[in-house]
N, C-alpha and C. Protein backbone atom coordinates (compact mmCIF):
# COMPACT_ATOMS: atom_id res chain seq x y z
N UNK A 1 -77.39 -33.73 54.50
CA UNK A 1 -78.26 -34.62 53.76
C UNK A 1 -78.51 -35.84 54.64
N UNK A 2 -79.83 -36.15 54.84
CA UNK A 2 -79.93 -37.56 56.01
C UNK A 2 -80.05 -38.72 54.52
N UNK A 3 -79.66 -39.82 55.18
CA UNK A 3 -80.12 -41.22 54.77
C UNK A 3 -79.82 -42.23 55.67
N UNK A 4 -80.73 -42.59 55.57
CA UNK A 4 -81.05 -43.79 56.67
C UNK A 4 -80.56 -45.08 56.08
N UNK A 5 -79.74 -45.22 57.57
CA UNK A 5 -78.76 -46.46 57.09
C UNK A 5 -79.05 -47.78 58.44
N UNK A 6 -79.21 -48.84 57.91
CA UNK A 6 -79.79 -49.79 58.65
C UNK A 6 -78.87 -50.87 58.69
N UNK A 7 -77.66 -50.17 59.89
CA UNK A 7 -76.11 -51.08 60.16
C UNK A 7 -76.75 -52.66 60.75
N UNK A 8 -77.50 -52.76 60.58
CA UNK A 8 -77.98 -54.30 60.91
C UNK A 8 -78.30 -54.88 60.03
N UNK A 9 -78.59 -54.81 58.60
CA UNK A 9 -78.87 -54.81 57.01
C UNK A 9 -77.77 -55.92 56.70
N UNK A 10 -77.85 -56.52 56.01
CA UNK A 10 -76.95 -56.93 54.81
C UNK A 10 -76.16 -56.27 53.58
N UNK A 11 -76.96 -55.83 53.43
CA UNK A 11 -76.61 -54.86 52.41
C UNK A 11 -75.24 -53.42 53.10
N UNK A 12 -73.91 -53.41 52.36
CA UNK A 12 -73.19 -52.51 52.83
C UNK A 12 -73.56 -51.34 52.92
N UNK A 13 -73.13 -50.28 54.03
CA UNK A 13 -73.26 -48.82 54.42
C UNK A 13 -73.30 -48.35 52.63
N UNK A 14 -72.15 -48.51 52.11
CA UNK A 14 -71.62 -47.68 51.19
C UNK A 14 -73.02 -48.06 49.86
N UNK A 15 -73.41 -49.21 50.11
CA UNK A 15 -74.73 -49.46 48.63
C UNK A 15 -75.97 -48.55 49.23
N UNK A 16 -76.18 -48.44 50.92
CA UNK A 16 -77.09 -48.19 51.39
C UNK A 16 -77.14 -46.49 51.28
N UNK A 17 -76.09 -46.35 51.03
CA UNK A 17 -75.66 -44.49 51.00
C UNK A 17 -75.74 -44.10 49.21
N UNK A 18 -75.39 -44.96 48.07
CA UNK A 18 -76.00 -45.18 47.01
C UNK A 18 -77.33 -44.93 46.72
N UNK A 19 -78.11 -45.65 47.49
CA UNK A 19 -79.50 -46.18 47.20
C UNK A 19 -80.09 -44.90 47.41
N UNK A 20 -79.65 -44.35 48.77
CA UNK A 20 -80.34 -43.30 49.52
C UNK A 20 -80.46 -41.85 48.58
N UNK A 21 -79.31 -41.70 47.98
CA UNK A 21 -78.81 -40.87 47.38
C UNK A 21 -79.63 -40.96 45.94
N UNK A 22 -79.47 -41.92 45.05
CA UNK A 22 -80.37 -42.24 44.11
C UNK A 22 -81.98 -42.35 43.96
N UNK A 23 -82.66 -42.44 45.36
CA UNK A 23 -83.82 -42.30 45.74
C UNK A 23 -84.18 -40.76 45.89
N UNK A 24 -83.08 -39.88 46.33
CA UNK A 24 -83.55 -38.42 46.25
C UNK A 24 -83.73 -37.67 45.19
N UNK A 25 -82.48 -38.27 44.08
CA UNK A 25 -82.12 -38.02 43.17
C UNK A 25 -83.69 -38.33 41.93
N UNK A 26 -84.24 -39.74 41.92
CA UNK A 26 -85.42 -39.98 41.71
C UNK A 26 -86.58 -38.98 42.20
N UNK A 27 -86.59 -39.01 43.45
CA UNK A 27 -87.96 -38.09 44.17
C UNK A 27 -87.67 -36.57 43.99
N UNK A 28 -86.64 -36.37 43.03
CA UNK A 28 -86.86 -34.25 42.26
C UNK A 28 -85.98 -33.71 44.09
N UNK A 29 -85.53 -34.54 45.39
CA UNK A 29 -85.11 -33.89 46.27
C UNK A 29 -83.64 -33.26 45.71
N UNK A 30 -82.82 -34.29 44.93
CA UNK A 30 -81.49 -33.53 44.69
C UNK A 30 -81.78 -33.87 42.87
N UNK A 31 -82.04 -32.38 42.20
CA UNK A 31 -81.65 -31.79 41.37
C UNK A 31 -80.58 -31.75 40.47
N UNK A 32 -80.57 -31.70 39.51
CA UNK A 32 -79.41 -31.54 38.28
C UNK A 32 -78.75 -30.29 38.83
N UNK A 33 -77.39 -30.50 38.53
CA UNK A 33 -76.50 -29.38 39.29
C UNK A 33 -76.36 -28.99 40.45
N UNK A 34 -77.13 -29.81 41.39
CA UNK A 34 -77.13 -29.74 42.93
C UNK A 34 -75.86 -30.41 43.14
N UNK A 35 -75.19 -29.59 44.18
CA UNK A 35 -73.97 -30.19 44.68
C UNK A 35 -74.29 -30.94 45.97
N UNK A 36 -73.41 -32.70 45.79
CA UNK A 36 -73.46 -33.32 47.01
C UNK A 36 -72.69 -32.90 47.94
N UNK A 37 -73.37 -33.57 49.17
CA UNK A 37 -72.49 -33.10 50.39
C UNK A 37 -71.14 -33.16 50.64
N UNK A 38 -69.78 -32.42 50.64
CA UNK A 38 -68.82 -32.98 50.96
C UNK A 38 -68.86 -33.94 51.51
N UNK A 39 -67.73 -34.97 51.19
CA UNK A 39 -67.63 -36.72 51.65
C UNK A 39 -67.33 -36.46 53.30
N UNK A 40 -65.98 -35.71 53.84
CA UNK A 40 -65.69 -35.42 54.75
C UNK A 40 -66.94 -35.07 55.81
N UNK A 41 -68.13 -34.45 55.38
CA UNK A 41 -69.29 -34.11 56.13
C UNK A 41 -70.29 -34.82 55.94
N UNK A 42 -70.50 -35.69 55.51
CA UNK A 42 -71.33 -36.29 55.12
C UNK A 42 -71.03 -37.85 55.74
N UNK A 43 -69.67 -38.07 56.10
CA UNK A 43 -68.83 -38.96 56.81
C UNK A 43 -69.18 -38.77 58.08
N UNK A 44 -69.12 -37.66 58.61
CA UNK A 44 -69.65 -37.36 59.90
C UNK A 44 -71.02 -36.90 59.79
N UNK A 45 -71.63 -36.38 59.15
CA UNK A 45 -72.93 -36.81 59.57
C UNK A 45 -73.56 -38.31 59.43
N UNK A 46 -73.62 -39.11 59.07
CA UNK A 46 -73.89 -40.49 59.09
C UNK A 46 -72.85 -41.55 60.00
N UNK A 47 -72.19 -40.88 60.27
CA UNK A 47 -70.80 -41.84 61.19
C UNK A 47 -70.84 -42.75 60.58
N UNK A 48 -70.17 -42.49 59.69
CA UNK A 48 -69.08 -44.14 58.59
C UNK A 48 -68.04 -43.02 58.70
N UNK A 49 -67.09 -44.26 58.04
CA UNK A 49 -65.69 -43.45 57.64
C UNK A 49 -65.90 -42.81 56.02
N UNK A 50 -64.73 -42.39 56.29
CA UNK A 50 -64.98 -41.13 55.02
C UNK A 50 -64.84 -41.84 53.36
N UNK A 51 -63.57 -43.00 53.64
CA UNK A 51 -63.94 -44.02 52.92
C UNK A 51 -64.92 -44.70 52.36
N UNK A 52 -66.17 -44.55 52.98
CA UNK A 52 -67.13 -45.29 52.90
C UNK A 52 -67.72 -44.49 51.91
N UNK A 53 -68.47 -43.60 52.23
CA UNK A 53 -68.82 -42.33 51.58
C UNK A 53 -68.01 -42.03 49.77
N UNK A 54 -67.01 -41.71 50.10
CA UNK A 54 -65.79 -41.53 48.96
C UNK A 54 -66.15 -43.27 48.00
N UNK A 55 -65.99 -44.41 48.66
CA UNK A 55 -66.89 -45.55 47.83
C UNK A 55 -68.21 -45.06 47.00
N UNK A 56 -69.36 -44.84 48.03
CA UNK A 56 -70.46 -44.49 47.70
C UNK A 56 -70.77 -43.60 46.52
N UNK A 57 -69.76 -42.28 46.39
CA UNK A 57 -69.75 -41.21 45.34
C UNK A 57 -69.26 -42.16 43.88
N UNK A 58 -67.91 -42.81 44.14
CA UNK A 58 -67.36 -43.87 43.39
C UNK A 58 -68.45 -44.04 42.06
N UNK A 59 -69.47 -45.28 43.24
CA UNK A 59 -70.36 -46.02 42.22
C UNK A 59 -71.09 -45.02 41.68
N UNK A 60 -71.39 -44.20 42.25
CA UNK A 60 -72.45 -42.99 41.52
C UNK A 60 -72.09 -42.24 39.96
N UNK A 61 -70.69 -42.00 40.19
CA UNK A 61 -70.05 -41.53 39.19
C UNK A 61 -70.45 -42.59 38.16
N UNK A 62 -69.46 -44.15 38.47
CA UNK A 62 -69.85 -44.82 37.68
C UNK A 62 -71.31 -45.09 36.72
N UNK A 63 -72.08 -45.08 37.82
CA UNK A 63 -73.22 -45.30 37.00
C UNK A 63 -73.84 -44.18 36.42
N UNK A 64 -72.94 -43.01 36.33
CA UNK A 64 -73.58 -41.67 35.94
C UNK A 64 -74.72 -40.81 36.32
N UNK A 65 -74.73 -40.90 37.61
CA UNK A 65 -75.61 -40.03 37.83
C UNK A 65 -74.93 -38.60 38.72
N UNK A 66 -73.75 -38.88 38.88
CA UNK A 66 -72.89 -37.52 39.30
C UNK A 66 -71.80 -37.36 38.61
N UNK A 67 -70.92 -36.12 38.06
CA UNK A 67 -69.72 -35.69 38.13
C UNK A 67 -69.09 -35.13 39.03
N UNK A 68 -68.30 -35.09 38.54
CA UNK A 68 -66.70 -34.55 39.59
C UNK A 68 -66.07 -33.30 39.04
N UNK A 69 -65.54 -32.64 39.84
CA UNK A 69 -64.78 -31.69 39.12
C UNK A 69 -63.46 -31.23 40.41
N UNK A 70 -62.59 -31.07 40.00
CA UNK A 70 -61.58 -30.70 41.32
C UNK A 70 -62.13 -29.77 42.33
N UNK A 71 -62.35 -28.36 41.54
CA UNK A 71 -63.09 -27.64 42.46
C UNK A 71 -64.29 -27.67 42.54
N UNK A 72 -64.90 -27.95 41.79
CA UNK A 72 -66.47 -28.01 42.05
C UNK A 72 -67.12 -28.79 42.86
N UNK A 73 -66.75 -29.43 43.34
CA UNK A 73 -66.94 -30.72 44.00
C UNK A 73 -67.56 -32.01 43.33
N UNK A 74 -68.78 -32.52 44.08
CA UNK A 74 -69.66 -33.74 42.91
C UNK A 74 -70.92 -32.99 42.99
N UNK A 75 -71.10 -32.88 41.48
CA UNK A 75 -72.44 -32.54 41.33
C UNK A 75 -73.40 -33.75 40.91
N UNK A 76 -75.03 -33.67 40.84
CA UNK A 76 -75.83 -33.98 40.15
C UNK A 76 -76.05 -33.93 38.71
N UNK A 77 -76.36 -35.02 37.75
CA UNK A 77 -76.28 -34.33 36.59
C UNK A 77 -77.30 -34.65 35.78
N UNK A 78 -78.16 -34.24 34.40
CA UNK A 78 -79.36 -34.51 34.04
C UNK A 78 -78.75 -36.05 33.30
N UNK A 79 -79.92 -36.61 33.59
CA UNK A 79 -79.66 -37.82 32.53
C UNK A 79 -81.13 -38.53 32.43
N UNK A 80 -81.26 -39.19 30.94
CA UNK A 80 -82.29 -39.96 30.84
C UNK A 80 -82.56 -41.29 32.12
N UNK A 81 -81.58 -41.77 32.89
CA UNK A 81 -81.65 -42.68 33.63
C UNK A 81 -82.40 -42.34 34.74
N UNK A 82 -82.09 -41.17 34.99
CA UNK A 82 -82.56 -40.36 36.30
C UNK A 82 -84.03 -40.35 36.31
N UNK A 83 -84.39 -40.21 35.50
CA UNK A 83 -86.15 -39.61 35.22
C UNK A 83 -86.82 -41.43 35.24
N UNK A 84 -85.97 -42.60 35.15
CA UNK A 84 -86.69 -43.54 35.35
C UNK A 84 -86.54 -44.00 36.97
N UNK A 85 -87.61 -45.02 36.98
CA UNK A 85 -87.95 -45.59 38.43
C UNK A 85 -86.98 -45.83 39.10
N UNK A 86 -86.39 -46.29 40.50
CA UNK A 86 -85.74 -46.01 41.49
C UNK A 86 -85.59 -47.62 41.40
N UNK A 87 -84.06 -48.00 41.90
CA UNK A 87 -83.91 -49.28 41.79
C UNK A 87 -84.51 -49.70 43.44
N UNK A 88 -85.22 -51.50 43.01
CA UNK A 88 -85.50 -51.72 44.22
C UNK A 88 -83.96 -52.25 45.26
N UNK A 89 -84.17 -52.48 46.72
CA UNK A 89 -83.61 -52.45 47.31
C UNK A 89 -82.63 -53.25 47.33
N UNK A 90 -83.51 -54.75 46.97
CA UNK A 90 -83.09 -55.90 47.06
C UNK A 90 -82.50 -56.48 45.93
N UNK A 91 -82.52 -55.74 44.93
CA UNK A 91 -82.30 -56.08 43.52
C UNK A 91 -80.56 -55.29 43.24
N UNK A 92 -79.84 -56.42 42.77
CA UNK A 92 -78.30 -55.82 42.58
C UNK A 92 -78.27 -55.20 41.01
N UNK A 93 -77.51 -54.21 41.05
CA UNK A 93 -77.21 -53.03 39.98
C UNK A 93 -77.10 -53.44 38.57
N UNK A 94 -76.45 -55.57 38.57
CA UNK A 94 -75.99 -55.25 37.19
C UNK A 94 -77.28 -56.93 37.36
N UNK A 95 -77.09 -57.45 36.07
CA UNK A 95 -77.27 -59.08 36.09
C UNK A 95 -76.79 -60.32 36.43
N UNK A 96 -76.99 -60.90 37.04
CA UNK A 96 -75.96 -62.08 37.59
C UNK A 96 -75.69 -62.77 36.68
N UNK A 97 -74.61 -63.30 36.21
CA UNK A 97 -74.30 -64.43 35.06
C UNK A 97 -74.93 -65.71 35.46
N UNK A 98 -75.30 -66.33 34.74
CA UNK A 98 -76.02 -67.82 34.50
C UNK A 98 -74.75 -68.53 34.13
N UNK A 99 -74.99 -70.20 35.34
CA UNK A 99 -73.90 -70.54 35.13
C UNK A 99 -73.65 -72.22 34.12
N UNK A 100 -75.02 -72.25 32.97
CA UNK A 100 -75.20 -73.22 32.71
C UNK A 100 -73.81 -73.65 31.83
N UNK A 101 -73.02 -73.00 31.13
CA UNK A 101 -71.78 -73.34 30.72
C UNK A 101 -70.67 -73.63 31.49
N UNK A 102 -70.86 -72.62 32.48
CA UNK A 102 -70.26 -73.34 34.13
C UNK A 102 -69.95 -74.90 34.41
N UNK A 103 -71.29 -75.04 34.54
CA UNK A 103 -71.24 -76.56 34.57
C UNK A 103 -70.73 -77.76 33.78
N UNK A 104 -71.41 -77.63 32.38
CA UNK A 104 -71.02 -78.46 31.45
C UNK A 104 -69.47 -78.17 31.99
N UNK A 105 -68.52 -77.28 31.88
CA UNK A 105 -66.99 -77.34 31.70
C UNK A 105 -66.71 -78.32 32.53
N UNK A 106 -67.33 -78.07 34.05
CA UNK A 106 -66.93 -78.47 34.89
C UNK A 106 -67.22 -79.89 35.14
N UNK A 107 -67.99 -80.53 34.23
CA UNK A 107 -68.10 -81.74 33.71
C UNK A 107 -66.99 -82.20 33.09
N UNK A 108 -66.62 -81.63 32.20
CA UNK A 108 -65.88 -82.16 31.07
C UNK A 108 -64.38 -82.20 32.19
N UNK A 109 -64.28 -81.87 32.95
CA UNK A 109 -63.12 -81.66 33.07
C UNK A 109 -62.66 -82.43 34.42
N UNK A 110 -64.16 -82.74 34.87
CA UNK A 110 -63.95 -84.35 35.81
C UNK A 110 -63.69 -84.67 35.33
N UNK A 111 -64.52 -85.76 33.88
CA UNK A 111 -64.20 -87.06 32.87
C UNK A 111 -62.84 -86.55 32.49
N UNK A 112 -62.09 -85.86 32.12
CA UNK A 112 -61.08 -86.09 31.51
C UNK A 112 -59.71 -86.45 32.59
N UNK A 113 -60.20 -85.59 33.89
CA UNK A 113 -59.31 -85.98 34.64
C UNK A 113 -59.36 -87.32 35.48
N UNK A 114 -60.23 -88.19 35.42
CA UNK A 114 -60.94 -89.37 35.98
C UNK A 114 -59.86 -90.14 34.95
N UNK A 115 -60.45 -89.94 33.32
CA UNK A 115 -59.77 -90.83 32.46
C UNK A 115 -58.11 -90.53 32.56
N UNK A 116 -57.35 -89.21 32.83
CA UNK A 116 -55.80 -89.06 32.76
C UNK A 116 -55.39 -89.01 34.02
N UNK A 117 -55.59 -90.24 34.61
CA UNK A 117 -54.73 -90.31 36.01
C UNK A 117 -54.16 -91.13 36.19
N UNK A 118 -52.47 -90.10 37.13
CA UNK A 118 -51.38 -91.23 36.79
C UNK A 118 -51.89 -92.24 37.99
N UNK A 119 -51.34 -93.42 37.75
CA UNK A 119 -51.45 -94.84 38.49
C UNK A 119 -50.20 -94.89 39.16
N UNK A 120 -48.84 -94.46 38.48
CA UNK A 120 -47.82 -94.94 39.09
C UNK A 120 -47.47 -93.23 39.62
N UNK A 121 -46.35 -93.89 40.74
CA UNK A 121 -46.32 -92.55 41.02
C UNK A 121 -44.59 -92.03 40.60
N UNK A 122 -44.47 -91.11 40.39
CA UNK A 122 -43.20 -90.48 39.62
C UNK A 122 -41.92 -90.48 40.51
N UNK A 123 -40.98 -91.11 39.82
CA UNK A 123 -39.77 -91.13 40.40
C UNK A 123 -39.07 -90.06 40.82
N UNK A 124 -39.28 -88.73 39.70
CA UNK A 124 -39.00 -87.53 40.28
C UNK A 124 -40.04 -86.41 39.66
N UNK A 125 -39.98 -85.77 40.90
CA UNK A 125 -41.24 -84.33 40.76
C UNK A 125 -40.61 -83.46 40.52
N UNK A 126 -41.26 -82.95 39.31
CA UNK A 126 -40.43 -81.85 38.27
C UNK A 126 -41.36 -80.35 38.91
N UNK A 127 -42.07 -80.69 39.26
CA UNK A 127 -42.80 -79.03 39.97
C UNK A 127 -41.85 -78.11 40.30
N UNK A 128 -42.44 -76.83 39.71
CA UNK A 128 -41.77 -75.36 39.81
C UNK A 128 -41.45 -75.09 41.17
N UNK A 129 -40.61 -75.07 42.19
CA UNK A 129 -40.27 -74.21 43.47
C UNK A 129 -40.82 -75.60 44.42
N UNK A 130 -40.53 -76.23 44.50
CA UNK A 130 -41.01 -77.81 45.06
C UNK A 130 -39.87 -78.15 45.85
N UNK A 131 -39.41 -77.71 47.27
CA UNK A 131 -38.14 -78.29 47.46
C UNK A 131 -38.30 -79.99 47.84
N UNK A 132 -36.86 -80.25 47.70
CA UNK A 132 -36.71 -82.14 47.74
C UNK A 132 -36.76 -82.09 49.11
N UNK A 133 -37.66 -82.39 49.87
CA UNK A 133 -37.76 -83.15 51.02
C UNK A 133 -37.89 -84.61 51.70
N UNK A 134 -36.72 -84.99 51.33
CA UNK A 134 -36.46 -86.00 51.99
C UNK A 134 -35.58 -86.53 53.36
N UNK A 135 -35.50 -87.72 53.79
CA UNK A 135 -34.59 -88.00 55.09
C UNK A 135 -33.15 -87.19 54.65
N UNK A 136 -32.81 -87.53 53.63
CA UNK A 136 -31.04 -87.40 53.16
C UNK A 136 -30.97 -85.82 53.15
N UNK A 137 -31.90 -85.40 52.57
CA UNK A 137 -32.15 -83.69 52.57
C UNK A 137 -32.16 -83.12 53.48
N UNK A 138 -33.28 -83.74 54.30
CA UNK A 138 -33.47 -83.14 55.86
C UNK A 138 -32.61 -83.05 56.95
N UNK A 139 -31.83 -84.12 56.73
CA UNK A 139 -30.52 -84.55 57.57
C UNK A 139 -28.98 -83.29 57.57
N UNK A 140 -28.93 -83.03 55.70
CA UNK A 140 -27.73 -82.63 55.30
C UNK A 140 -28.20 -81.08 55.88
N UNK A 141 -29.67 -80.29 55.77
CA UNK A 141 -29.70 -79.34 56.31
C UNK A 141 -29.62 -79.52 57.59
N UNK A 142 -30.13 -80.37 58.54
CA UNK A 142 -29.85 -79.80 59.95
C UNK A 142 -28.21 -79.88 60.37
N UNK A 143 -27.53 -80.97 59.61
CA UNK A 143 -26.24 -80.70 60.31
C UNK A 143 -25.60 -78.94 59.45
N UNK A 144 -26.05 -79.03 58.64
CA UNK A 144 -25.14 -77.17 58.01
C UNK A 144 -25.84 -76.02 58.94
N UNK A 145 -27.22 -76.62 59.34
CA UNK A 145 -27.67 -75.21 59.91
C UNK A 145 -27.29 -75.22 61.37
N UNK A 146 -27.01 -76.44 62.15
CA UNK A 146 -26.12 -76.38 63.53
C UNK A 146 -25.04 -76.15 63.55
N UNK A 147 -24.01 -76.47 62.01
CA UNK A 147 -22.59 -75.81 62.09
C UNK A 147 -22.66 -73.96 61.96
N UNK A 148 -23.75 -73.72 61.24
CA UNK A 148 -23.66 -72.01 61.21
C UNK A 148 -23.96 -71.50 62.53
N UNK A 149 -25.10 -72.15 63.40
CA UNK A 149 -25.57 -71.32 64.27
C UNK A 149 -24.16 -71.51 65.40
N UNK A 150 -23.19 -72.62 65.53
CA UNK A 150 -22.32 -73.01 66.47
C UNK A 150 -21.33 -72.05 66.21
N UNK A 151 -21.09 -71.38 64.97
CA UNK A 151 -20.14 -70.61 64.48
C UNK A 151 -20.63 -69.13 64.93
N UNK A 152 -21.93 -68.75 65.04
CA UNK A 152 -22.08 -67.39 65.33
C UNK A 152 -21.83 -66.81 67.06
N UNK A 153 -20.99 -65.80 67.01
CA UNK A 153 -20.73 -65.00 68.34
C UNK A 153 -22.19 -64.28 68.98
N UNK A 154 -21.84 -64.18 69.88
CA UNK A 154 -22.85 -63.55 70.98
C UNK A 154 -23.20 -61.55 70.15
N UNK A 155 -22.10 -61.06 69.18
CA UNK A 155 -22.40 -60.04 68.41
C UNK A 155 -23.32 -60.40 67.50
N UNK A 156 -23.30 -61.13 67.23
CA UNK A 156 -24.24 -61.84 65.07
C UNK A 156 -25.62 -62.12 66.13
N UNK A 157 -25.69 -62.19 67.08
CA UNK A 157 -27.54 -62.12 67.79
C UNK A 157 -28.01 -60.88 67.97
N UNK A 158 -27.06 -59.83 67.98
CA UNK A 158 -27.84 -58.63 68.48
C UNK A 158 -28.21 -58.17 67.20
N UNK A 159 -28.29 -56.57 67.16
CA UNK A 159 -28.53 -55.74 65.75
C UNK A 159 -27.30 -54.98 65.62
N UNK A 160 -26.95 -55.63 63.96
CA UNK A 160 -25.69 -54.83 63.49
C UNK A 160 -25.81 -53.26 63.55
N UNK A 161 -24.64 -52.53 63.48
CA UNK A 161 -24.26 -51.45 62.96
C UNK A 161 -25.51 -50.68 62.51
N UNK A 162 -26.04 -49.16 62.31
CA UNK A 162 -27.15 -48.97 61.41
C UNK A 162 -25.90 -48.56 59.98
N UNK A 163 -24.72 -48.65 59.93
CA UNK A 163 -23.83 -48.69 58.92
C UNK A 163 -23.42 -49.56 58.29
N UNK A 164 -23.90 -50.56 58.86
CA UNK A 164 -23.60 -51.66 57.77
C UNK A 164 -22.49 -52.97 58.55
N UNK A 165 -22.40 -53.91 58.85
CA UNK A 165 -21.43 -54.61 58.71
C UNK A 165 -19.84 -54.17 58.70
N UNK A 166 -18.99 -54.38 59.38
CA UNK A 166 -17.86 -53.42 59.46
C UNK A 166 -16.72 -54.48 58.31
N UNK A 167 -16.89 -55.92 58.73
CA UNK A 167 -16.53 -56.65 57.30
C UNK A 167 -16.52 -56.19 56.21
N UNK A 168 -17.89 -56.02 55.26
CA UNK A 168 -18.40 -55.67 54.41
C UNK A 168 -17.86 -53.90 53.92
N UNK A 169 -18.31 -53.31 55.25
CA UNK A 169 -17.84 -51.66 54.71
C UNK A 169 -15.94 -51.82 54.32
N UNK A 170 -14.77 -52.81 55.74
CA UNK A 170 -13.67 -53.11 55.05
C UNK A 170 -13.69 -52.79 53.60
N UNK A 171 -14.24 -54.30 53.32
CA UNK A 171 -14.24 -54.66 51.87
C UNK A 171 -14.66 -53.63 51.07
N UNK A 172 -15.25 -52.67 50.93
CA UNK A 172 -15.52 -51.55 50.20
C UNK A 172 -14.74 -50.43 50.10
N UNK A 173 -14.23 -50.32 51.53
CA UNK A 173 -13.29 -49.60 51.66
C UNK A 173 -12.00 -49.93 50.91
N UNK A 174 -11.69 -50.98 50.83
CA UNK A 174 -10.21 -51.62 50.27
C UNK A 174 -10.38 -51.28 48.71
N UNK A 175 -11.66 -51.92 48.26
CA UNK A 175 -12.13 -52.11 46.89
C UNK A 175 -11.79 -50.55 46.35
N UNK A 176 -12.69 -49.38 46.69
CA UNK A 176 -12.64 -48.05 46.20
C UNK A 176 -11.32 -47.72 46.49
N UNK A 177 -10.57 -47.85 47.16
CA UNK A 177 -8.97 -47.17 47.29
C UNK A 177 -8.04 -48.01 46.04
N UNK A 178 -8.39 -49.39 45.83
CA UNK A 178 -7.93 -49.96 44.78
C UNK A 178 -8.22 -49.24 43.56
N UNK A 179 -9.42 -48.98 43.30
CA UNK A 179 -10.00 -48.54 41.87
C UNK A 179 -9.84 -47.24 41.83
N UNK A 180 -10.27 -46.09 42.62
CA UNK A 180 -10.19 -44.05 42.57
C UNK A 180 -8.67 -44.45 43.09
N UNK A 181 -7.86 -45.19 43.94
CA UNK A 181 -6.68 -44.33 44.34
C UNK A 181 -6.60 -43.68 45.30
């Protein structure tokens, strides 16, 4: 199946493989019960990825103008939509929302934050996952994190065990002989 795809476009491969498809589908070329091209071949004939294609069938389904079936592959299918005019090119599938309520909110919600602003600033910040960064903070971590790194051997740099920690397995080991016996 050809469709002409114009990778210099704006418009994505995968709407442009839509369009193409829905234009044949319009012009009586692909038929009710006509099976589309496998995605896989149809991937390589147009050189996109197969993804692209597999998108393309996607929206089609959606908008009903093909089914699916495991084995059957994707067919064509009759529908009143079909028999009307061919969408133009430039024109997108659904309606764009109007954003005049948009705005007003976004009014309202300057003025209110204009009028509720703090002046002073807070002795302590209660924010979720906010660590305290301060001198006294900053200080108490660098001296704990130079006593750990001064404490680690030339072993604790490489890569442990793929068994685990031989400490740790100990301790498991001790633990289960305590408890089974």
């Amino acid at each position: 199946m050809y469709i002409h795809l114009d990778r210099s476009s704006s418009i994505p491969l995968w709407q442009q493989i839509v369009n193409g498809i829905i234009q044949k589908i319009h012009t009586n070329t692909l038929n009710p019960d006509d099976q589309l091209t496998p995605s896989r071949v149809l991937a390589q004939e147009l050189n996109v990825s197969r993804s692209t294609v597999q998108l393309a069938y996607d929206e089609l389904l959606a908008r009903g103008y093909v089914s699916t079936s495991r084995r059957g592959g994707t067919k064509v299918i009759s529908s009143d939509h079909n028999a009307a005019s061919p969408p133009h090119q430039n024109e997108p599938p659904f309606a764009l929302p109007t954003r005049p309520h948009f705005d007003e909110a976004e009014k309202q919600m300057d003025h209110w934050l204009s009028a509720n602003q703090f002046h002073d600033t807070l002795e302590i910040d209660f924010r979720h996952q906010e660590p305290a960064i301060d001198d006294h903070f900053q200080n108490i971590w660098k001296r704990s994190l130079l006593k750990a790194l001064q404490r680690l051997n030339m072993k604790d740099w490489g890569y442990s065990s793929p068994h685990g920690l031989w400490e740790v397995r100990s301790e498991i080991r001790q633990y289960l002989s305590v408890e089974r016996g």
